[in-house]
C-alpha atoms as a PDB file:
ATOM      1  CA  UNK A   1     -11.133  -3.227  -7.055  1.00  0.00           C
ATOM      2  CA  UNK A   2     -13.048  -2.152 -10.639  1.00  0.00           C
ATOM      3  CA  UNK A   3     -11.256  -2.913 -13.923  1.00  0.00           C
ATOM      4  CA  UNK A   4     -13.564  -2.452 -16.278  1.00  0.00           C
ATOM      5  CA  UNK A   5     -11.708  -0.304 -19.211  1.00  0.00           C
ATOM      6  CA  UNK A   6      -8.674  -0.052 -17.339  1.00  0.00           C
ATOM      7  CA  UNK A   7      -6.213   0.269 -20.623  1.00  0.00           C
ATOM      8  CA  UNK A   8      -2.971  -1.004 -18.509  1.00  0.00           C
ATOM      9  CA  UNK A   9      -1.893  -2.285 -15.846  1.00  0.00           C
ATOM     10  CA  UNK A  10       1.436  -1.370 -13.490  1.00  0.00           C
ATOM     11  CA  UNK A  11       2.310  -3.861 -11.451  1.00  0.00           C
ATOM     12  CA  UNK A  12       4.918  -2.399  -8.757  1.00  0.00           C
ATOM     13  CA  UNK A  13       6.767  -4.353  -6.116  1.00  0.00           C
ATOM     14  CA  UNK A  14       9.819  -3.196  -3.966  1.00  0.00           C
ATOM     15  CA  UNK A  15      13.186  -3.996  -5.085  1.00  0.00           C
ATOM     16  CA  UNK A  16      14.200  -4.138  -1.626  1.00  0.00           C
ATOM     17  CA  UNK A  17      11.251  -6.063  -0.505  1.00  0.00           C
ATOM     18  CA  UNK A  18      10.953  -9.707  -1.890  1.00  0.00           C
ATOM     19  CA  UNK A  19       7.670 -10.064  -0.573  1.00  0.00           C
ATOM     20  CA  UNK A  20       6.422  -7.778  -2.693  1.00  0.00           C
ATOM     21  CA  UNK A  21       7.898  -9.101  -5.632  1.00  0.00           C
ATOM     22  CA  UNK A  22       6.405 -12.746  -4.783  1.00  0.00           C
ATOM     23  CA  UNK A  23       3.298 -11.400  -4.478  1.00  0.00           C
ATOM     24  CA  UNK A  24       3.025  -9.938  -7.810  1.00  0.00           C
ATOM     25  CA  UNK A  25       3.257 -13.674  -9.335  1.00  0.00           C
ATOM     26  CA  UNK A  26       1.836 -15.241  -5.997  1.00  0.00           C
ATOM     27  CA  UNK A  27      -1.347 -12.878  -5.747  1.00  0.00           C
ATOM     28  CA  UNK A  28      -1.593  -9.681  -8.709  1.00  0.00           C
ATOM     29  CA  UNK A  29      -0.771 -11.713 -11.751  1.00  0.00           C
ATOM     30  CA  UNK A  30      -3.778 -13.953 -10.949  1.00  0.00           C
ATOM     31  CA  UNK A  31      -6.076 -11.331  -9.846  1.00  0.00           C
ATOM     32  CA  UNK A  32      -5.331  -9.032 -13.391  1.00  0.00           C
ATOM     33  CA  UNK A  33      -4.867 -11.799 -15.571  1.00  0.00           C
ATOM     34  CA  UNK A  34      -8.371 -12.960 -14.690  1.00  0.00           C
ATOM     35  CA  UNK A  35     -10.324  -9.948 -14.840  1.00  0.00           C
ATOM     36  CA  UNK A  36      -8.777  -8.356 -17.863  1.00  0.00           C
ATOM     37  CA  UNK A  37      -6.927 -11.137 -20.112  1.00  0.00           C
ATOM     38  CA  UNK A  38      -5.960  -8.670 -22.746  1.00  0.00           C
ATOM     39  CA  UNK A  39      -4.509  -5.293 -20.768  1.00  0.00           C
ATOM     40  CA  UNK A  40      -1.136  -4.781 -20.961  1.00  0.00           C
ATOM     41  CA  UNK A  41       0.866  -4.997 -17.808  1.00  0.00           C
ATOM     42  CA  UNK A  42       4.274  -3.036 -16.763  1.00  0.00           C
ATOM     43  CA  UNK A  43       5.934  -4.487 -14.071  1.00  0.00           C
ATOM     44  CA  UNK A  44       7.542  -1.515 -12.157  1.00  0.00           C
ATOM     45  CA  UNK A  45      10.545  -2.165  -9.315  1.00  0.00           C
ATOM     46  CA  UNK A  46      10.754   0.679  -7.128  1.00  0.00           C
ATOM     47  CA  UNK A  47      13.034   2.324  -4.784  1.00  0.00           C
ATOM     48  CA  UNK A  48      16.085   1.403  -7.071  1.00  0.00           C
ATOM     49  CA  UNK A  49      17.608   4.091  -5.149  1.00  0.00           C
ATOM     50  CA  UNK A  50      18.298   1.552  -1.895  1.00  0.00           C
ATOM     51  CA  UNK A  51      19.350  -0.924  -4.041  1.00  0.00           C
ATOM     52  CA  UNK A  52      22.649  -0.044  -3.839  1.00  0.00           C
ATOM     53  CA  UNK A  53      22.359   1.469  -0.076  1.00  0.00           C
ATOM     54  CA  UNK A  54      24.484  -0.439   2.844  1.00  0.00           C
ATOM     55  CA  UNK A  55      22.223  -0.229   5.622  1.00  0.00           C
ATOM     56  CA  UNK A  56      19.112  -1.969   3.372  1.00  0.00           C
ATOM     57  CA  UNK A  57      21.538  -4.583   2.247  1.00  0.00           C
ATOM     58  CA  UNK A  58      22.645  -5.028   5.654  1.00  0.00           C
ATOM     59  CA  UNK A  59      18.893  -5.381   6.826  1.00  0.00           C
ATOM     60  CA  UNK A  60      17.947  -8.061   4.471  1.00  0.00           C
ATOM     61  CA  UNK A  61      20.997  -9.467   4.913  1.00  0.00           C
ATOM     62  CA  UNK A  62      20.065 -10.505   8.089  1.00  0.00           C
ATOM     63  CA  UNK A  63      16.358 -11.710   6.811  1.00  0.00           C
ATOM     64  CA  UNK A  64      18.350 -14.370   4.567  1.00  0.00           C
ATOM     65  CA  UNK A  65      17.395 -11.907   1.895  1.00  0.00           C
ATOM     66  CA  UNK A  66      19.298  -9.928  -0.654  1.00  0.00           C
ATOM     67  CA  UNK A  67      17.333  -6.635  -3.272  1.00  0.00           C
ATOM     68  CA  UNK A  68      15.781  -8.202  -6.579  1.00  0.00           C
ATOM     69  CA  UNK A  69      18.067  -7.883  -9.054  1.00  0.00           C
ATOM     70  CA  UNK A  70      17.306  -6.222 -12.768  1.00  0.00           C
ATOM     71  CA  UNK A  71      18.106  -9.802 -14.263  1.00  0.00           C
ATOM     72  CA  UNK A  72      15.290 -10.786 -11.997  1.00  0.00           C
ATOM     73  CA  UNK A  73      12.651  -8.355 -12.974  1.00  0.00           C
ATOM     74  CA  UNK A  74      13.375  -9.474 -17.028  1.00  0.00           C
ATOM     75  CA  UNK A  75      12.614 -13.029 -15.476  1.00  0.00           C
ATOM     76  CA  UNK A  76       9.378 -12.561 -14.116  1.00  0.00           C
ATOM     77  CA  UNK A  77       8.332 -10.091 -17.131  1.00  0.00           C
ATOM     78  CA  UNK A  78       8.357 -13.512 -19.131  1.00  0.00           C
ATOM     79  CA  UNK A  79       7.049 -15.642 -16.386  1.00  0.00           C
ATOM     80  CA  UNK A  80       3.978 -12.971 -16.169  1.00  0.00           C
ATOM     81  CA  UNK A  81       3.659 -12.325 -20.030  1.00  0.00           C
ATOM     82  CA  UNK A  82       4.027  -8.424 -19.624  1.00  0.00           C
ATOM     83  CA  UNK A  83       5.008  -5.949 -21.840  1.00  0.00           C
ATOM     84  CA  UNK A  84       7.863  -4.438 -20.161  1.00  0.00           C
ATOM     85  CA  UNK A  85      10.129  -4.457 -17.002  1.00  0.00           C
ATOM     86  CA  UNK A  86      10.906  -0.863 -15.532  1.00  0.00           C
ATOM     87  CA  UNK A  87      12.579   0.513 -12.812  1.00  0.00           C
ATOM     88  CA  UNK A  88      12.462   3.615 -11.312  1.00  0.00           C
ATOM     89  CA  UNK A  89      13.007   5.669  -7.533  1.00  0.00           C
ATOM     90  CA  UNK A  90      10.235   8.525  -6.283  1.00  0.00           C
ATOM     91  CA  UNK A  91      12.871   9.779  -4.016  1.00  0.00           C
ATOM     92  CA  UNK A  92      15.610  10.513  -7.041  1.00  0.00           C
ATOM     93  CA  UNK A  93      12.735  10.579  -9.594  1.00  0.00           C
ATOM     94  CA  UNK A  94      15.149   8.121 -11.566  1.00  0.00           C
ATOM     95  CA  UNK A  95      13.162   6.322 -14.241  1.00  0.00           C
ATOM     96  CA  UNK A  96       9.553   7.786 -13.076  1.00  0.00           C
ATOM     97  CA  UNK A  97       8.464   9.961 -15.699  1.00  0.00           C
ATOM     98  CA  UNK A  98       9.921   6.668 -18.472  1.00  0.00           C
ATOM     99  CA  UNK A  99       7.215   4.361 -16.770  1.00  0.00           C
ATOM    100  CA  UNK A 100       4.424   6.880 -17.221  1.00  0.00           C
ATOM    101  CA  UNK A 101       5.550   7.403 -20.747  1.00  0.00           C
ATOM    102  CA  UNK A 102       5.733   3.905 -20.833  1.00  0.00           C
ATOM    103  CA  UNK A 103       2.226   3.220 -19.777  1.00  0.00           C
ATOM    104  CA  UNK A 104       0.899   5.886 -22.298  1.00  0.00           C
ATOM    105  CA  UNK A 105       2.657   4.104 -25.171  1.00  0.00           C
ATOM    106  CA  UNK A 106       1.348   0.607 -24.586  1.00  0.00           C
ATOM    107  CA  UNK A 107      -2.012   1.980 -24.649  1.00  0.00           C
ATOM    108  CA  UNK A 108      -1.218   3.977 -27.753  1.00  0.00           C
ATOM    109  CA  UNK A 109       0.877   1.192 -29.403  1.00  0.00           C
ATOM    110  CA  UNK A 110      -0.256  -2.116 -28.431  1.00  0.00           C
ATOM    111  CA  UNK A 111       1.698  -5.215 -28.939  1.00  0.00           C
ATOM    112  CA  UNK A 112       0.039  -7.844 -31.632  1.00  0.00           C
ATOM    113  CA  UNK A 113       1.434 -10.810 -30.047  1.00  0.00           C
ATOM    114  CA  UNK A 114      -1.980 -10.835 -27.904  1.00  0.00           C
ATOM    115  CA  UNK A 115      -4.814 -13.695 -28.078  1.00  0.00           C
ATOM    116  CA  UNK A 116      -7.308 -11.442 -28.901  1.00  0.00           C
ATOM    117  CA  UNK A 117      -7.617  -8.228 -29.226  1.00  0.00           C
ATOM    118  CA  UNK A 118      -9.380  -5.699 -26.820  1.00  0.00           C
ATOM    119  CA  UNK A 119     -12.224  -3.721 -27.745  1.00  0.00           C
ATOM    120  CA  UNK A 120     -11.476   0.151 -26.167  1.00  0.00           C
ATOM    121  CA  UNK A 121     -14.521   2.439 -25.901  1.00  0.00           C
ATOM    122  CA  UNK A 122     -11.939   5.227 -25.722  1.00  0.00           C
ATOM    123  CA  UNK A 123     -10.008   7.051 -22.845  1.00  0.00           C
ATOM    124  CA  UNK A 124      -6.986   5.992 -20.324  1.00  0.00           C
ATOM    125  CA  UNK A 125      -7.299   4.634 -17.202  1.00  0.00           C
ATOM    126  CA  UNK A 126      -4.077   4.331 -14.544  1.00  0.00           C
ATOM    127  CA  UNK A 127      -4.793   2.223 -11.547  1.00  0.00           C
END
């Protein structure tokens, strides 16, 4: 991967996949947190849209497993030191265009409460 002037980071998992979720403290975290101390990360849960549905409940359900909760996201925003917990669906396009908006505004806007601050030669990056 190549971070250099990346201006923020979104760090999606599955709502409906804990895996995913894990492995954005177990394996992401790390890997962002190293390469670019100072970025700003949004953590993103998607598919909110089968939160709610029977037959994905059912399904994990079986695994042992049960969706990751709102309340959950919040946690791991302070466990990972980002800048904001989102949620949104592609299928209902609930909450997508907010996390882009999102993204644009902690580049625009960033929070003071980092270590240093981040020298920007200009331009946005997405990854």
């Amino acid at each position: 991967m190549s971070y250099p002037q990346t201006d923020v980071f979104l760090c999606a998992f599955s709502v409906v996949n804990p895996s995913s979720f894990e492995n954005v403290r177990a394996k992401w975290y790390p890997e962002v947190s190293h390469h670019c101390p100072n970025t700003p990360i949004i953590l993103v849960g998607t598919k909110v849209d089968l939160r709610e549905d029977a037959g994905t409940i059912e399904k994990l359900a079986s695994k042992k497993q049960a969706p990751i909760s709102y309340e959950q996201g919040l946690q791991m925003v302070q466990e990972i030191s980002a800048v904001k917990y989102m949620e949104c669906s592609a299928l209902t396009q609930t909450g997508l265009k907010a996390v882009f908006d999102e993204a644009i505004r902690a580049v625009l806007t960033p929070q003071t409460n980092t270590k240093k601050e981040k020298k920007r030669s200009g331009g946005c990056q997405l990854l």
